[in-house]
C-alpha atoms as a PDB file:
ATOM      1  CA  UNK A   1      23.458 -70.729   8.291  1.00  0.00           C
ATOM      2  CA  UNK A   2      21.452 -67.692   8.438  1.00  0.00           C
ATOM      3  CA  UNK A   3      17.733 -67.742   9.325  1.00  0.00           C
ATOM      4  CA  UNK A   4      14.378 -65.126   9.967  1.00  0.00           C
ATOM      5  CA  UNK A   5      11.738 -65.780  11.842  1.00  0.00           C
ATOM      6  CA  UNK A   6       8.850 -63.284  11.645  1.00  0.00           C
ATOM      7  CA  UNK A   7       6.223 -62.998  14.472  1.00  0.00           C
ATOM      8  CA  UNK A   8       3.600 -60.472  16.057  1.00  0.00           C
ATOM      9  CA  UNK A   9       0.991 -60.496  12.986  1.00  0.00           C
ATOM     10  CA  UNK A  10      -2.606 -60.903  14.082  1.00  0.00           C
ATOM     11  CA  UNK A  11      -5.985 -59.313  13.557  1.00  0.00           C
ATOM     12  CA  UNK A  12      -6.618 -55.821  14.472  1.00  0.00           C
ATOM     13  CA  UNK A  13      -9.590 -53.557  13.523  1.00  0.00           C
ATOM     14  CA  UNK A  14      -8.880 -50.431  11.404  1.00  0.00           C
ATOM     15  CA  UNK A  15      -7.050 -47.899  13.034  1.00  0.00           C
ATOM     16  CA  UNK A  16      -4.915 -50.090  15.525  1.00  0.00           C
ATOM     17  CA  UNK A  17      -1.814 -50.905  15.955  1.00  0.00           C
ATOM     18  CA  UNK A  18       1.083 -53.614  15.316  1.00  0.00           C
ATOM     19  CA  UNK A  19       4.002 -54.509  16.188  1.00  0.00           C
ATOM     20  CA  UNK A  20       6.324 -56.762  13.605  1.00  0.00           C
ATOM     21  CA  UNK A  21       9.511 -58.781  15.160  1.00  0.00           C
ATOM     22  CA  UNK A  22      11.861 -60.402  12.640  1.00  0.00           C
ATOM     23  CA  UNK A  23      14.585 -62.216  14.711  1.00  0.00           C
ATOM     24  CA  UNK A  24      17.581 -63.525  12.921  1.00  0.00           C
ATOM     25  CA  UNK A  25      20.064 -66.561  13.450  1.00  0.00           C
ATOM     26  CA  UNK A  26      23.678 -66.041  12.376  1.00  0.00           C
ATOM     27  CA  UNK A  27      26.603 -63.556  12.480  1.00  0.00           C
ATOM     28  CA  UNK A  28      25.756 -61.138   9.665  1.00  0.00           C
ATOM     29  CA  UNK A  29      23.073 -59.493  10.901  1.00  0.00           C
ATOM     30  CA  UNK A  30      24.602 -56.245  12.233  1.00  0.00           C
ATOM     31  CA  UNK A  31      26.346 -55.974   8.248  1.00  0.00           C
ATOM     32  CA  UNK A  32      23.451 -56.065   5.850  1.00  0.00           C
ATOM     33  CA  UNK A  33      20.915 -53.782   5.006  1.00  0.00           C
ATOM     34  CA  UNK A  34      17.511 -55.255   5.773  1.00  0.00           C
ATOM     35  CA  UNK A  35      13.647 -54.643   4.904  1.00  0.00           C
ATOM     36  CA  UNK A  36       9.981 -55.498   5.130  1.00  0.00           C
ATOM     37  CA  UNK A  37       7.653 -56.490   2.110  1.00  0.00           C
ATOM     38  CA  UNK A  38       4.211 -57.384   1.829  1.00  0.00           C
ATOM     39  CA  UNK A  39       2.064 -60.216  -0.527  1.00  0.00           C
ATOM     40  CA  UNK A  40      -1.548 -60.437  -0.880  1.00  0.00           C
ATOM     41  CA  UNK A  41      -2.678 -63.468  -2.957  1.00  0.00           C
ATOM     42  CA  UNK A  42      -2.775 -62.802  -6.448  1.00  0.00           C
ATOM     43  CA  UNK A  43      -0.576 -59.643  -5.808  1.00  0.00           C
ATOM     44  CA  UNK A  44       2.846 -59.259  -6.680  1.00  0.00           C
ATOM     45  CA  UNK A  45       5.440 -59.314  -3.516  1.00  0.00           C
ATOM     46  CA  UNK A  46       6.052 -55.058  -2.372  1.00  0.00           C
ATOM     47  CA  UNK A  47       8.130 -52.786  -0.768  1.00  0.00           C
ATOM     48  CA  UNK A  48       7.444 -51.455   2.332  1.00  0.00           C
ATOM     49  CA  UNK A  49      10.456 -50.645   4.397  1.00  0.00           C
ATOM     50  CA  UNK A  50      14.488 -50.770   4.211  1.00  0.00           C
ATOM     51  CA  UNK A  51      16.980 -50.230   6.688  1.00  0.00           C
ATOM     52  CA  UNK A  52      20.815 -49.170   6.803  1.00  0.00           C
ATOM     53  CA  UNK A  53      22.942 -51.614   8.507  1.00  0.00           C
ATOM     54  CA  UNK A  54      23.593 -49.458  11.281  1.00  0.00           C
ATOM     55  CA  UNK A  55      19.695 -48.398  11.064  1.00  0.00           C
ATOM     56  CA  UNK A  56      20.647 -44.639  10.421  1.00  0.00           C
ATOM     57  CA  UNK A  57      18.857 -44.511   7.129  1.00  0.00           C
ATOM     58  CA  UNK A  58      15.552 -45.556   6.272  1.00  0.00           C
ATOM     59  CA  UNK A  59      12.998 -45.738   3.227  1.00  0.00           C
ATOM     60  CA  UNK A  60       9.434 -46.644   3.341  1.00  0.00           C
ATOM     61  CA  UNK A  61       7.221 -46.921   0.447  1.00  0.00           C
ATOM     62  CA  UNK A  62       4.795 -43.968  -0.044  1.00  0.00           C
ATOM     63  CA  UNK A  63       2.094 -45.769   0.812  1.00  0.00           C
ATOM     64  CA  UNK A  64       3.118 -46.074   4.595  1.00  0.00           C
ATOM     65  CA  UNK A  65       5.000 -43.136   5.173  1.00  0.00           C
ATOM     66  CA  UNK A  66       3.597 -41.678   8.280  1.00  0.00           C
ATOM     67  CA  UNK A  67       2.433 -44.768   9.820  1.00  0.00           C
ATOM     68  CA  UNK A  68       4.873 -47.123   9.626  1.00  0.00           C
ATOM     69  CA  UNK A  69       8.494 -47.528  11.531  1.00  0.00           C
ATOM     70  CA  UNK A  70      11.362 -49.432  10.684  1.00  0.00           C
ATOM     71  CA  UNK A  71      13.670 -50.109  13.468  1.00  0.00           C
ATOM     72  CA  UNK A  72      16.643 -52.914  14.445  1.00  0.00           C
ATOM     73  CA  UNK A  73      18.088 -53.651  17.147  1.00  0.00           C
ATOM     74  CA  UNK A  74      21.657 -55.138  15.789  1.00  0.00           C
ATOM     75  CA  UNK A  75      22.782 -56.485  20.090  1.00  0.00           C
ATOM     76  CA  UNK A  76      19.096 -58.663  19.691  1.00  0.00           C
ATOM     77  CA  UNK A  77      19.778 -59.441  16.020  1.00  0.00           C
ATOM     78  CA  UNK A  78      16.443 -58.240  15.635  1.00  0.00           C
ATOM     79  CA  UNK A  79      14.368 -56.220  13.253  1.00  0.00           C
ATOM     80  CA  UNK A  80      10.664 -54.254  13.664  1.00  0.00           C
ATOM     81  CA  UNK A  81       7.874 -52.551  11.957  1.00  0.00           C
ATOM     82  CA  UNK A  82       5.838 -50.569  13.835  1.00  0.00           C
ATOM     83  CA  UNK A  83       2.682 -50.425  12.303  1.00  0.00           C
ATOM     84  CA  UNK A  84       0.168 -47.405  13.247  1.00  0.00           C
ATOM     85  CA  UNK A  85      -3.122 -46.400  12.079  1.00  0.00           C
ATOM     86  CA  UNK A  86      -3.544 -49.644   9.978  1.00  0.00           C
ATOM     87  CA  UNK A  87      -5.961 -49.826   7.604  1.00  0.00           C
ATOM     88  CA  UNK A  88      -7.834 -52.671   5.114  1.00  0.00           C
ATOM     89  CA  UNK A  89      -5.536 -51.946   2.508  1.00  0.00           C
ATOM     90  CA  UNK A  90      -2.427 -53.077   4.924  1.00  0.00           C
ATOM     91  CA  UNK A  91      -3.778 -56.608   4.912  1.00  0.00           C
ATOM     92  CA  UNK A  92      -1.102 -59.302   3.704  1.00  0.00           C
ATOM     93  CA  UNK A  93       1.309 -61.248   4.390  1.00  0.00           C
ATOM     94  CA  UNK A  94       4.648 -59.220   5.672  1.00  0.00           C
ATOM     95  CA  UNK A  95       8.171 -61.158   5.074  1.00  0.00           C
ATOM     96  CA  UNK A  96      11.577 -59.537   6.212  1.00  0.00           C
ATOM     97  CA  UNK A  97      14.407 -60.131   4.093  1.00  0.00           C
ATOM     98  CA  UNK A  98      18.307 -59.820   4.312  1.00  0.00           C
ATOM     99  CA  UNK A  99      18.927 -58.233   0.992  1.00  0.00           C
ATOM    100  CA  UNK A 100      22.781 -58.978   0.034  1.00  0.00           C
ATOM    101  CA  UNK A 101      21.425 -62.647   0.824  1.00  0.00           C
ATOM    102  CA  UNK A 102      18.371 -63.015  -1.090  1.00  0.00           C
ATOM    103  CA  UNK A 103      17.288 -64.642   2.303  1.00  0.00           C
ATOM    104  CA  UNK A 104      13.323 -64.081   3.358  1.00  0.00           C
ATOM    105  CA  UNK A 105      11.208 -65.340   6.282  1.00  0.00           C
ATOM    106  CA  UNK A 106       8.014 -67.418   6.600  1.00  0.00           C
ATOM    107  CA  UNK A 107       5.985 -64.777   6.758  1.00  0.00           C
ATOM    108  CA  UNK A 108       3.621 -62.985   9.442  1.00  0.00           C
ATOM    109  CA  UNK A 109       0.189 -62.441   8.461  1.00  0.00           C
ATOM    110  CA  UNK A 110      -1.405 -59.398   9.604  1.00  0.00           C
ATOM    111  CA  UNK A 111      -5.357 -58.571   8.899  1.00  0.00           C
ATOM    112  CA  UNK A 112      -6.937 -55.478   9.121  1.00  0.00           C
ATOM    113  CA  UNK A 113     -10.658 -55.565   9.376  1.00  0.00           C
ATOM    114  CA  UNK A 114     -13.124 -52.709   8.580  1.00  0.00           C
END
């Protein structure tokens, strides 16, 4: 009964900026810990942000640190990743997940050119 829907992916040139949503359908969202990862074909699914339920506590993977912000806003039921100073190597296709539930969204893609 629980859903994500990721949006605000889109083509920016190196440098720029983003702004992920991930909005979320159900009653558990203020209780779970919840993150970001990232696929390029022929790329294994990776890490790039976590958050605490209540958002105090965050992790990023090292190779965002600095540039990228994970936020949620538990009264919208809605999660974010600000993404600043993109660059070619960001390219992919970012999914949010609800980790207790396994449960993962369509995906946003998001393309960096050079």
């Amino acid at each position: 009964q629980v859903s994500l829907v990721e949006s605000g992916g889109g083509l920016v040139q190196s440098g720029g900026s983003l702004r992920l949503s991930c909005a979320a359908s159900g009653r558990t969202f203020s209780f779970n810990s919840m993150g970001w990862f990232r696929q390029t074909p022929g790329k294994e699914r990776e890490f790039v942000a976590r958050i605490s339920p209540g958002g105090g506590v965050t992790s990023y993977a090292d190779s965002v640190k600095g540039r990228f912000t994970i936020s949620r806003d538990n009264a919208k039921s809605t999660m974010y990743l600000q993404m600043n100073n993109l660059k070619p190597e960001d390219t992919a296709v970012y999914f949010c997940t609800i980790f207790a539930y396994d449960l993962w969204g369509q995906g946003t893609q998001v393309t960096v050119s050079s």
